[in-house]
PDB file of N, CA and C in Angstrom:
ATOM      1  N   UNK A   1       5.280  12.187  60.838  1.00  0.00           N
ATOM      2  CA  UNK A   1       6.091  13.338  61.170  1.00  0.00           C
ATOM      3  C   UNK A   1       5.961  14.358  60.041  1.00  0.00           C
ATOM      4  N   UNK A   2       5.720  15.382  60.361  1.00  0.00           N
ATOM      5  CA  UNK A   2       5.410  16.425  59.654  1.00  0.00           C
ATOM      6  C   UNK A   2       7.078  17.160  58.889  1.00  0.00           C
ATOM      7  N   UNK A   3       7.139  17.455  57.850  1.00  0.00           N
ATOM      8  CA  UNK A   3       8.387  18.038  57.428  1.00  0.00           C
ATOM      9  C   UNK A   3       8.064  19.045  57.352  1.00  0.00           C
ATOM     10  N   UNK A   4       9.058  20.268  57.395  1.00  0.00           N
ATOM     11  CA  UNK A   4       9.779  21.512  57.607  1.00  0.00           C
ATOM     12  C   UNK A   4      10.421  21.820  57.094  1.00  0.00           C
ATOM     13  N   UNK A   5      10.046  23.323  56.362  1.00  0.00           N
ATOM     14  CA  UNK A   5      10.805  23.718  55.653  1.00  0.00           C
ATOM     15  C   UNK A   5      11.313  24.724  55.699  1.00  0.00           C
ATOM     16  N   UNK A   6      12.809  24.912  55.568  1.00  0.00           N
ATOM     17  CA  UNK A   6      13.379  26.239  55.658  1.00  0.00           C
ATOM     18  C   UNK A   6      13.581  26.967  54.853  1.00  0.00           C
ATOM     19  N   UNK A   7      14.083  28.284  54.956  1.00  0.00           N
ATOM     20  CA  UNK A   7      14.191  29.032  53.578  1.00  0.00           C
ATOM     21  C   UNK A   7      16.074  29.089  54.302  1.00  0.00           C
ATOM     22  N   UNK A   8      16.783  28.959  52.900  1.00  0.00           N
ATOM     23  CA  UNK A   8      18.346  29.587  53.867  1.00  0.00           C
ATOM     24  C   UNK A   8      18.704  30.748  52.278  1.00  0.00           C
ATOM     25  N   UNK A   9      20.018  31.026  52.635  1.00  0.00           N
ATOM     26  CA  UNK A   9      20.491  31.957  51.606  1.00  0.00           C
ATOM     27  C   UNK A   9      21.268  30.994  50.913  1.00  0.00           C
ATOM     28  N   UNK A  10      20.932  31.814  49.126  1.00  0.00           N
ATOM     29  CA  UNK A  10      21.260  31.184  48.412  1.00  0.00           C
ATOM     30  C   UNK A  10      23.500  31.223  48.537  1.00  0.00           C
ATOM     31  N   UNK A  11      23.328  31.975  49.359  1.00  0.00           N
ATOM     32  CA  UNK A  11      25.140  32.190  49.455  1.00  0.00           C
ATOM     33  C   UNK A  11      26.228  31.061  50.218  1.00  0.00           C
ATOM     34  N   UNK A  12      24.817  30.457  51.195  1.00  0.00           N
ATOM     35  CA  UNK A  12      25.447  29.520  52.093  1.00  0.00           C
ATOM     36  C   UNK A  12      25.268  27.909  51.361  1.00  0.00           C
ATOM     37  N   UNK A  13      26.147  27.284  51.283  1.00  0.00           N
ATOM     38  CA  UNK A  13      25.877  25.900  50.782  1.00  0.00           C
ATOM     39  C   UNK A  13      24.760  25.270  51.870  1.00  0.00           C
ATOM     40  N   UNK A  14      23.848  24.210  50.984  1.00  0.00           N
ATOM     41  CA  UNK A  14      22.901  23.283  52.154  1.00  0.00           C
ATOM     42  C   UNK A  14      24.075  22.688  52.563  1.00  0.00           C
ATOM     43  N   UNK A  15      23.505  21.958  53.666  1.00  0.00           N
ATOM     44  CA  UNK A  15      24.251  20.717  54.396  1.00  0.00           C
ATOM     45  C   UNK A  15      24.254  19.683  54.110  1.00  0.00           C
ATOM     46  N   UNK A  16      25.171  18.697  54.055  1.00  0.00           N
ATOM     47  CA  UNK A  16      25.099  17.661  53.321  1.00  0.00           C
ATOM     48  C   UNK A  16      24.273  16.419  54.127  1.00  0.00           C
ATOM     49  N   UNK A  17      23.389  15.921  53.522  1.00  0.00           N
ATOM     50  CA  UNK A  17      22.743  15.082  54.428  1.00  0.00           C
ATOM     51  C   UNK A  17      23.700  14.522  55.514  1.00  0.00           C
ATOM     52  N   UNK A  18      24.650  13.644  54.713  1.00  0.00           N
ATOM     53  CA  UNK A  18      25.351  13.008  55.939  1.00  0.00           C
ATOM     54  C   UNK A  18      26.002  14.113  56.918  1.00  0.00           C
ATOM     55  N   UNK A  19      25.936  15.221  57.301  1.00  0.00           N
ATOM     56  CA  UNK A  19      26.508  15.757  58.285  1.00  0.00           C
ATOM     57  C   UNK A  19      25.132  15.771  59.309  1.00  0.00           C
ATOM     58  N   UNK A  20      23.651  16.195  58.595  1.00  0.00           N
ATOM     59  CA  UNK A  20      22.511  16.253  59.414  1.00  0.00           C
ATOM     60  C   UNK A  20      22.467  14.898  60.520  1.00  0.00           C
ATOM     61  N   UNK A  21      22.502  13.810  59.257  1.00  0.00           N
ATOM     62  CA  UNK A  21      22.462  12.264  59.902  1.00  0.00           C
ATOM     63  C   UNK A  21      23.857  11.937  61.130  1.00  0.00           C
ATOM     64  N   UNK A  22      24.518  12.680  61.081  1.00  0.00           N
ATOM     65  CA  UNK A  22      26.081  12.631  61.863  1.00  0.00           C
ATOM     66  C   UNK A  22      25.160  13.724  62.990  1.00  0.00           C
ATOM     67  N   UNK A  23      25.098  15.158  62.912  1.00  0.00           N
ATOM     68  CA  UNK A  23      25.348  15.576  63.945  1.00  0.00           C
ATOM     69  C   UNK A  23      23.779  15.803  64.744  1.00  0.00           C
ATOM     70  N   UNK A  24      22.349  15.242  64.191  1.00  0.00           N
ATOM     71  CA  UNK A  24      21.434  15.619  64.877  1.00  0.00           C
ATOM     72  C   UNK A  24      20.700  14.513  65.006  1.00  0.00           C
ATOM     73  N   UNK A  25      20.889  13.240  63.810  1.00  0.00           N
ATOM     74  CA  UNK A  25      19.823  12.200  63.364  1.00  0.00           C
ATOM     75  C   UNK A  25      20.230  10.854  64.531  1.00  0.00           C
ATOM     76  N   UNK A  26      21.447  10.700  64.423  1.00  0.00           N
ATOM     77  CA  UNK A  26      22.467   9.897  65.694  1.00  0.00           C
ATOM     78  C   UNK A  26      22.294  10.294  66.695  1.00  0.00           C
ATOM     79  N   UNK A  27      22.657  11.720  67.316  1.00  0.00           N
ATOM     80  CA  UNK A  27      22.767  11.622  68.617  1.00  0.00           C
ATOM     81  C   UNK A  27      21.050  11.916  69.369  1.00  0.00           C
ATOM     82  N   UNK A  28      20.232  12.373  68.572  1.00  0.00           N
ATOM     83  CA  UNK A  28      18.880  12.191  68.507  1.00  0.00           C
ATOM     84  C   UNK A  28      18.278  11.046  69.446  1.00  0.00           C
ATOM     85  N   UNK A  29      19.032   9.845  68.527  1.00  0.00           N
ATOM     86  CA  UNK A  29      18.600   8.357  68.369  1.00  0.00           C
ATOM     87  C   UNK A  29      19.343   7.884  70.084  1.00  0.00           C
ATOM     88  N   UNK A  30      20.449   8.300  70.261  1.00  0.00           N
ATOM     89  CA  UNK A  30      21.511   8.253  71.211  1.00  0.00           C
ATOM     90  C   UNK A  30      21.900   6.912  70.643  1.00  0.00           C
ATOM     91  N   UNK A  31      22.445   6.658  69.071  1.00  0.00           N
ATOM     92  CA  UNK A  31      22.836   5.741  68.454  1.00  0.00           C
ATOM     93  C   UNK A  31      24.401   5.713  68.204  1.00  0.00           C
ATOM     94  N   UNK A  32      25.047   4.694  68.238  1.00  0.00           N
ATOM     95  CA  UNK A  32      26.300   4.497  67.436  1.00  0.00           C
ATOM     96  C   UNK A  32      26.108   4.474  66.078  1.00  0.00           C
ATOM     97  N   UNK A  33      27.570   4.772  65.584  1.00  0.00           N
ATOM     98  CA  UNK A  33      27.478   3.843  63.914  1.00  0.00           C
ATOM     99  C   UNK A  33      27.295   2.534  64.069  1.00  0.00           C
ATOM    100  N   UNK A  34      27.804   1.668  64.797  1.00  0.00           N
ATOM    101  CA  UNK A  34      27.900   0.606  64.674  1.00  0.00           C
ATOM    102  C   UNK A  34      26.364   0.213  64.603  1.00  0.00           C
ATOM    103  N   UNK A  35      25.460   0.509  65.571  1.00  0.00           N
ATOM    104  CA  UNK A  35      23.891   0.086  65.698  1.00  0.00           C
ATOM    105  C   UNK A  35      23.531   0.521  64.296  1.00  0.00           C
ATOM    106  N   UNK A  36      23.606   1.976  63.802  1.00  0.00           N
ATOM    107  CA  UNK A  36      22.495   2.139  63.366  1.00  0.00           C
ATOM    108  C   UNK A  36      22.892   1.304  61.607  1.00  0.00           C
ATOM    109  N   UNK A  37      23.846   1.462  61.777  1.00  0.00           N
ATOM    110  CA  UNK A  37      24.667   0.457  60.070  1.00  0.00           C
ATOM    111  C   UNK A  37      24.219  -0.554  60.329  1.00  0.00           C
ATOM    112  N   UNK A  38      23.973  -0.987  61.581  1.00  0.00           N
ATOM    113  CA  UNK A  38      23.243  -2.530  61.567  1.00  0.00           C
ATOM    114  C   UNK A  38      21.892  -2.628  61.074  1.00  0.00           C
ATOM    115  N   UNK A  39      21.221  -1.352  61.859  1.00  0.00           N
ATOM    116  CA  UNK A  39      20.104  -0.930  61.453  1.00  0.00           C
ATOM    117  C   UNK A  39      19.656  -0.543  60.237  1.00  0.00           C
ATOM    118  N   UNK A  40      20.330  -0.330  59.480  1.00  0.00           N
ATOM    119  CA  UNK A  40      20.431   0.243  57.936  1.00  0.00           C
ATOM    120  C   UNK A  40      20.401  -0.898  57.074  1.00  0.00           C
ATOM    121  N   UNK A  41      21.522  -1.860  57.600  1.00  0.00           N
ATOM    122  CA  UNK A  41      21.502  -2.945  57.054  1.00  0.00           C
ATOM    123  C   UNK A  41      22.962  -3.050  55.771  1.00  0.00           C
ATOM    124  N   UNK A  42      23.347  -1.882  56.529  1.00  0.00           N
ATOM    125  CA  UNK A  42      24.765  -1.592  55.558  1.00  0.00           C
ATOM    126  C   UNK A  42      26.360  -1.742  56.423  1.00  0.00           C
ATOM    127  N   UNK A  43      27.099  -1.788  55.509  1.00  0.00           N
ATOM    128  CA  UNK A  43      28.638  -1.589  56.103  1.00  0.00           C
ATOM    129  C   UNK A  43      28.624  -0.780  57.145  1.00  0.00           C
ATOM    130  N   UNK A  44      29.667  -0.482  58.215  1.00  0.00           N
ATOM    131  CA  UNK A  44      29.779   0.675  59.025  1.00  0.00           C
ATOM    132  C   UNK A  44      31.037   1.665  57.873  1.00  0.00           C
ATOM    133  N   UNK A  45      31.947   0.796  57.027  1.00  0.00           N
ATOM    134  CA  UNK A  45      32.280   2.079  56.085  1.00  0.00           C
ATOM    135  C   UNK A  45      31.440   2.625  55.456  1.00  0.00           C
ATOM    136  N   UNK A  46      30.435   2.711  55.056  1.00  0.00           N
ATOM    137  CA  UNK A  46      29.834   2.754  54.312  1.00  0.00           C
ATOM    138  C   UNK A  46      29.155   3.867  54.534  1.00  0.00           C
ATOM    139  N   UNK A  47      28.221   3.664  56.165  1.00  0.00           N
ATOM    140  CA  UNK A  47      28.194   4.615  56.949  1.00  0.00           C
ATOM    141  C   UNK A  47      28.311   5.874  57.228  1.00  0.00           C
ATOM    142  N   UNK A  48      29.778   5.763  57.541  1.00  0.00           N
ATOM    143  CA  UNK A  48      30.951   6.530  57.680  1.00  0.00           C
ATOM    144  C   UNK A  48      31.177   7.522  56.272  1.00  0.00           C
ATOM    145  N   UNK A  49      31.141   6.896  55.603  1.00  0.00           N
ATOM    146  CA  UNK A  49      31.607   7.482  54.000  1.00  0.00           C
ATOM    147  C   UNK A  49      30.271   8.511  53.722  1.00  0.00           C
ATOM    148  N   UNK A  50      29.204   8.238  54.066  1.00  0.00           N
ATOM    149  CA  UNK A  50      28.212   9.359  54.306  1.00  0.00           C
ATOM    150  C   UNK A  50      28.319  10.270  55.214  1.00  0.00           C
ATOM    151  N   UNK A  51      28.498   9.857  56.395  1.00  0.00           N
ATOM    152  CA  UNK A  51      28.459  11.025  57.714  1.00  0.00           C
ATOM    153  C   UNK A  51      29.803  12.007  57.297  1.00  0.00           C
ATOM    154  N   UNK A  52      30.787  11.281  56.265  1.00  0.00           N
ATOM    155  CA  UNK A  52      31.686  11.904  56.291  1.00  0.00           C
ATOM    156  C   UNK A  52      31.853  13.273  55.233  1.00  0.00           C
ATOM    157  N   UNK A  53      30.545  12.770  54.964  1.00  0.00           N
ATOM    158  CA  UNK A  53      30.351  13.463  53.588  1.00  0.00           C
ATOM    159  C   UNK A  53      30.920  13.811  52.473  1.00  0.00           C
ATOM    160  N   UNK A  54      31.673  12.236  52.159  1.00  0.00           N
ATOM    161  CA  UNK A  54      32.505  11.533  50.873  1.00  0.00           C
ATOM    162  C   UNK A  54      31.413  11.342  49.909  1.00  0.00           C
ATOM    163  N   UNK A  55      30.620  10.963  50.577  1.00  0.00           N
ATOM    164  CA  UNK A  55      29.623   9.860  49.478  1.00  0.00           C
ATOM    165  C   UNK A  55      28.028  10.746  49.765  1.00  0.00           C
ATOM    166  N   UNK A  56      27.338  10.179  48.463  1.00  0.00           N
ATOM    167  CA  UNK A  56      26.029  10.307  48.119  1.00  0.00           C
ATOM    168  C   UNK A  56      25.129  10.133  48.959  1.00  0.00           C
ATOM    169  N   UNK A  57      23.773  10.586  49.320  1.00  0.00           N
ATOM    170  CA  UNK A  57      22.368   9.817  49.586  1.00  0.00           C
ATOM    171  C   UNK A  57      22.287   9.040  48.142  1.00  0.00           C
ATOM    172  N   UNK A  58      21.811   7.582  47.644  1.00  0.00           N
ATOM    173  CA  UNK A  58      21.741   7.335  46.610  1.00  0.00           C
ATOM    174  C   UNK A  58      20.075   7.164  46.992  1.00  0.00           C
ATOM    175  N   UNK A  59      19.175   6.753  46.274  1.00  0.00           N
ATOM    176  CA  UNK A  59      18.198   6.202  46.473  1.00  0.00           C
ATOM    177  C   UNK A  59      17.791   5.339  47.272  1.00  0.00           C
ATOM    178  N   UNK A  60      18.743   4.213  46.861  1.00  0.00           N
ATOM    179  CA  UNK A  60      18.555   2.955  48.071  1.00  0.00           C
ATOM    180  C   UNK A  60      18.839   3.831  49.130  1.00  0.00           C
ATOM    181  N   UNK A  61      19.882   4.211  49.498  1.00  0.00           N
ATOM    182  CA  UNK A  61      20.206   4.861  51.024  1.00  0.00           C
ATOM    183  C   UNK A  61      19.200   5.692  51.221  1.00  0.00           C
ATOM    184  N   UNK A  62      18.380   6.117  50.289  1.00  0.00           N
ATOM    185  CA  UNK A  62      17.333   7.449  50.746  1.00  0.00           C
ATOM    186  C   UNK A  62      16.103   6.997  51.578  1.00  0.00           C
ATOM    187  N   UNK A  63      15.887   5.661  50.571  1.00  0.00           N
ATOM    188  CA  UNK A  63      14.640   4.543  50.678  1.00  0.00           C
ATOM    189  C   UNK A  63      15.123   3.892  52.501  1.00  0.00           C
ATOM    190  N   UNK A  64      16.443   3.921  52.667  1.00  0.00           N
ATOM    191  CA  UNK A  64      16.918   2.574  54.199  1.00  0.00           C
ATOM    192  C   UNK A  64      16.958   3.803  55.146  1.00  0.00           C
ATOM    193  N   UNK A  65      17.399   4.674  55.346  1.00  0.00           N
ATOM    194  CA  UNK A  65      17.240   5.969  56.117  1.00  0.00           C
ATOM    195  C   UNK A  65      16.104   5.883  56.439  1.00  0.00           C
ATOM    196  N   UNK A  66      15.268   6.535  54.876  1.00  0.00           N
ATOM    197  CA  UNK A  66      14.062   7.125  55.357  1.00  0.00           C
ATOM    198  C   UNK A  66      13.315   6.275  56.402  1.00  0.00           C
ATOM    199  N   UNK A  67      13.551   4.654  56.072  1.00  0.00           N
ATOM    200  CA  UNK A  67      12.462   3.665  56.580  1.00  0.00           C
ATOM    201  C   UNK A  67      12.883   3.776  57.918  1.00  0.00           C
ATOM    202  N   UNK A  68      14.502   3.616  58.065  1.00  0.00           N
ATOM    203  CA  UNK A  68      15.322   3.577  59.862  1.00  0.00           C
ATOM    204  C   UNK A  68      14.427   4.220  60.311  1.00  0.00           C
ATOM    205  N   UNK A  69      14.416   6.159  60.159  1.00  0.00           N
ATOM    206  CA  UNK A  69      13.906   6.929  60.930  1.00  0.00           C
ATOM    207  C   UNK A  69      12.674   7.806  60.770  1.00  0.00           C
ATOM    208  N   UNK A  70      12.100   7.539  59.906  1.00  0.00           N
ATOM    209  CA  UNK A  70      10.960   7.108  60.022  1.00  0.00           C
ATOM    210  C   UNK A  70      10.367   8.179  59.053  1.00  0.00           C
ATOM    211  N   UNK A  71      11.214   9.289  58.267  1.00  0.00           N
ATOM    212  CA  UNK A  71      10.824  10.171  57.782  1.00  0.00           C
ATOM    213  C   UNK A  71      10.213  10.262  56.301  1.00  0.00           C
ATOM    214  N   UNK A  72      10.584   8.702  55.673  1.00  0.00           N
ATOM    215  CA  UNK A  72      10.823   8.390  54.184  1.00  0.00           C
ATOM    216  C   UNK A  72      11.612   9.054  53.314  1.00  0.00           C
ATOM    217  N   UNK A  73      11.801   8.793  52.221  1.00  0.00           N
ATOM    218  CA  UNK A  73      12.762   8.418  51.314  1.00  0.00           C
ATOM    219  C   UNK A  73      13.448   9.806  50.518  1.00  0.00           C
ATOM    220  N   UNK A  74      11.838  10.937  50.785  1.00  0.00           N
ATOM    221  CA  UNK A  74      12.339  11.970  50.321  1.00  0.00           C
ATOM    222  C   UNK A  74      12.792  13.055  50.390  1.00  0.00           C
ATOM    223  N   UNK A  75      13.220  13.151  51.647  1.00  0.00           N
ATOM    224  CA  UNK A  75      13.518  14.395  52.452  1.00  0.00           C
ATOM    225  C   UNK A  75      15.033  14.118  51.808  1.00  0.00           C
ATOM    226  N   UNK A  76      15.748  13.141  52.625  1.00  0.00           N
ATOM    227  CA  UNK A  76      16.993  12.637  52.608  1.00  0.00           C
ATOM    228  C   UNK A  76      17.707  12.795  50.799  1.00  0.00           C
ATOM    229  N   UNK A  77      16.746  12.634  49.700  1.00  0.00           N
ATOM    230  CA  UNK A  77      17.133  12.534  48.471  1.00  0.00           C
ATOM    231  C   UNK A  77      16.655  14.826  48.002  1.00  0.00           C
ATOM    232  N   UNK A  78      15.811  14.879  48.459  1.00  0.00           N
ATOM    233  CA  UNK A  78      15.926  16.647  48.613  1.00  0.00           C
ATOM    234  C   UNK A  78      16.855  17.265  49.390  1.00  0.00           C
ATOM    235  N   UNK A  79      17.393  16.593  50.190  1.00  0.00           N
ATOM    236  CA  UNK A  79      18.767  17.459  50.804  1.00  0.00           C
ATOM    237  C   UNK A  79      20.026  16.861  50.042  1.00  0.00           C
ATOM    238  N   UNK A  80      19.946  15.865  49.169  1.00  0.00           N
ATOM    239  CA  UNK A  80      20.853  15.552  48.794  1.00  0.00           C
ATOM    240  C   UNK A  80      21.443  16.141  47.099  1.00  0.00           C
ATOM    241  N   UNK A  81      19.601  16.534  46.454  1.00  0.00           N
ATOM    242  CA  UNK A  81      19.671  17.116  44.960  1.00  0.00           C
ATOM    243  C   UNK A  81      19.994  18.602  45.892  1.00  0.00           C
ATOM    244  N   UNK A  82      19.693  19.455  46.432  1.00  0.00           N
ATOM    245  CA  UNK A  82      20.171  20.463  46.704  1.00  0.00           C
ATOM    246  C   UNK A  82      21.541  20.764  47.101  1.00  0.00           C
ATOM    247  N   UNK A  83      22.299  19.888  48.092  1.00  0.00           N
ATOM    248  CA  UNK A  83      23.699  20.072  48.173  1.00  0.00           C
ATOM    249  C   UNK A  83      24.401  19.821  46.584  1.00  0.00           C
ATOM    250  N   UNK A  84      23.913  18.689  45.870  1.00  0.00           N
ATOM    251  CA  UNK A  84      24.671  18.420  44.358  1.00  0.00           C
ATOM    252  C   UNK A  84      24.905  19.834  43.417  1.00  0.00           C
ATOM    253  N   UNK A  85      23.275  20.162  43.749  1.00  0.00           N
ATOM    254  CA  UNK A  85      22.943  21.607  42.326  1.00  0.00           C
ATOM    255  C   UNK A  85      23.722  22.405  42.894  1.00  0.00           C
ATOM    256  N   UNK A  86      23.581  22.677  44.338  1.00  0.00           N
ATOM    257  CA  UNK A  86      24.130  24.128  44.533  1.00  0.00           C
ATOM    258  C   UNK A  86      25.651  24.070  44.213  1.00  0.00           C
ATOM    259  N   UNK A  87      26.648  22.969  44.427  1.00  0.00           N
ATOM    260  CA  UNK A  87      27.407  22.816  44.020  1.00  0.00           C
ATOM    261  C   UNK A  87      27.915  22.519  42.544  1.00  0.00           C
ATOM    262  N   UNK A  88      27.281  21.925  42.348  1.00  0.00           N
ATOM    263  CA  UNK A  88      27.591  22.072  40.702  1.00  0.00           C
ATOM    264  C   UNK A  88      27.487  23.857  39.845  1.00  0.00           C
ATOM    265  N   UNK A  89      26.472  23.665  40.465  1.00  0.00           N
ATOM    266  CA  UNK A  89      25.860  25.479  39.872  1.00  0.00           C
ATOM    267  C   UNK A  89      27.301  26.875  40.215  1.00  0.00           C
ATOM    268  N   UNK A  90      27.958  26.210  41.562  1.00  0.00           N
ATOM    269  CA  UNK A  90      28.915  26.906  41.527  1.00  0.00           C
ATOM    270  C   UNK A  90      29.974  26.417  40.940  1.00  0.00           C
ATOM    271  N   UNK A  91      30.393  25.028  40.782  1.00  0.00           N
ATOM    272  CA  UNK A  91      31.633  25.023  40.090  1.00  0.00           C
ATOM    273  C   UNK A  91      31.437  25.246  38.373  1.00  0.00           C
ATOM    274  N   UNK A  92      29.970  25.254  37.463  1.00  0.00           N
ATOM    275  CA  UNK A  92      30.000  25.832  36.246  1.00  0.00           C
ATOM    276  C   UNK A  92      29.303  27.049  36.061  1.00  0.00           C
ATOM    277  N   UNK A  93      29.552  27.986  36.991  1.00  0.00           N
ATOM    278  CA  UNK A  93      28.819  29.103  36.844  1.00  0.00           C
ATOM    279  C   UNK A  93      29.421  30.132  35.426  1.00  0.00           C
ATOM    280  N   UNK A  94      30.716  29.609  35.606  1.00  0.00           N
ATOM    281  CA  UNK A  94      30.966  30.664  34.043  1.00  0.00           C
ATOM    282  C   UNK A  94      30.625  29.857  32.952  1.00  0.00           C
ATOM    283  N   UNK A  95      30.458  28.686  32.785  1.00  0.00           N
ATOM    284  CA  UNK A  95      29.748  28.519  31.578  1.00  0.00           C
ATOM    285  C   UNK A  95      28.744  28.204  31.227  1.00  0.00           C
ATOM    286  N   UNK A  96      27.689  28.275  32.760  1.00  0.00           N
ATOM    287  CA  UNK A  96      26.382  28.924  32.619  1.00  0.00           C
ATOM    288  C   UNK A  96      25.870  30.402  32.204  1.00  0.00           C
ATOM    289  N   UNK A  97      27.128  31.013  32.665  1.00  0.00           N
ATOM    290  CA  UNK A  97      26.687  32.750  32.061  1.00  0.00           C
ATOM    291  C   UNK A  97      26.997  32.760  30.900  1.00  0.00           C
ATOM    292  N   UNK A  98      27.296  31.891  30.114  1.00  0.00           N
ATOM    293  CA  UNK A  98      27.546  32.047  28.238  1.00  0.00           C
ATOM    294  C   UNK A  98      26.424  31.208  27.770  1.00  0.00           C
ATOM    295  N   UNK A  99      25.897  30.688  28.362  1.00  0.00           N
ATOM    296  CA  UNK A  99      24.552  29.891  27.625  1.00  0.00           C
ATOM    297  C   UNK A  99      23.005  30.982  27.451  1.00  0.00           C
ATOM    298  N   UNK A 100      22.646  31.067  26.558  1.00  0.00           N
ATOM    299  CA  UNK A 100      21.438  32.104  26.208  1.00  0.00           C
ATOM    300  C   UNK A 100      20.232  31.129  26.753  1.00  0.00           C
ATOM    301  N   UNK A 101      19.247  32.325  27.123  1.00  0.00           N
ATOM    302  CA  UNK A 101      17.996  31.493  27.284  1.00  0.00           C
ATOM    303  C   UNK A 101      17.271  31.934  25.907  1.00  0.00           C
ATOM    304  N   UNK A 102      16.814  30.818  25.628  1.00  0.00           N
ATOM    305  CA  UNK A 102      15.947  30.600  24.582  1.00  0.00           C
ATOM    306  C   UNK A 102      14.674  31.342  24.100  1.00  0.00           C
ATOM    307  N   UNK A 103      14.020  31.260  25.626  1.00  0.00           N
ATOM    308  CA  UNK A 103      12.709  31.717  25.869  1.00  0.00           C
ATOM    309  C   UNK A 103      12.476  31.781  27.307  1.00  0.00           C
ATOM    310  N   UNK A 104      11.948  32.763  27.825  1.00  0.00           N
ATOM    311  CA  UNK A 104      11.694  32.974  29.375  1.00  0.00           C
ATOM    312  C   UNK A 104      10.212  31.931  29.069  1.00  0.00           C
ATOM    313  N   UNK A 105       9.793  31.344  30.376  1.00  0.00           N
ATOM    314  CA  UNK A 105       8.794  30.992  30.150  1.00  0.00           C
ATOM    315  C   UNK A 105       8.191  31.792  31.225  1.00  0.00           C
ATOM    316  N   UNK A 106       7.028  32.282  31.566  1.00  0.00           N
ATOM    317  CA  UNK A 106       6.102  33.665  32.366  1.00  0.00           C
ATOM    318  C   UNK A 106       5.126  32.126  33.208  1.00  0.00           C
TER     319      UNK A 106
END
């Protein structure tokens, strides 16, 4: 399967994996939680705590996803460093604007 890439604005937060895996990756599948946590090989809280978008893609989860559906390991862990940064980037943005750059690099 070929990946795709979008461009979005930097104004709008990404989506958090677990909402993709909740609202397009499931009903896709025409899966329950219950199947596909089986399928995962994880809790159905556990699950849940992702779709709910409480919790992380961690690696392992990036690695059991990717394998479920077939996309691998790194899509799921790139939607997941992008929801983190963009969020982080906004909750220390003022004390990113007091840090000097050193050196531009060209």
């Amino acid at each position: 399967m070929a990946e795709i890439l979008a461009k979005r604005s930097r104004t709008r937060a990404p989506t958090h994996p677990g909402e993709n895996i909740r609202e397009d990756v499931l009903p896709s599948l025409n899966m329950a939680v219950t199947a596909a946590s089986n399928g995962l090989g994880i809790s159905q809280q556990q699950l849940h705590r992702i779709l709910s978008c409480t919790h992380s893609i961690t690696i392992e989860m990036a690695l059991r996803i990717g394998k479920f559906v077939g996309t691998g390991p790194g899509l799921w862990l790139r939607m997941q460093q992008e929801y983190d940064l963009w969020h982080k980037e906004k909750e220390i943005h003022s004390e990113l604007e007091n840090i000097e750059t050193v050196r531009k690099v060209s």
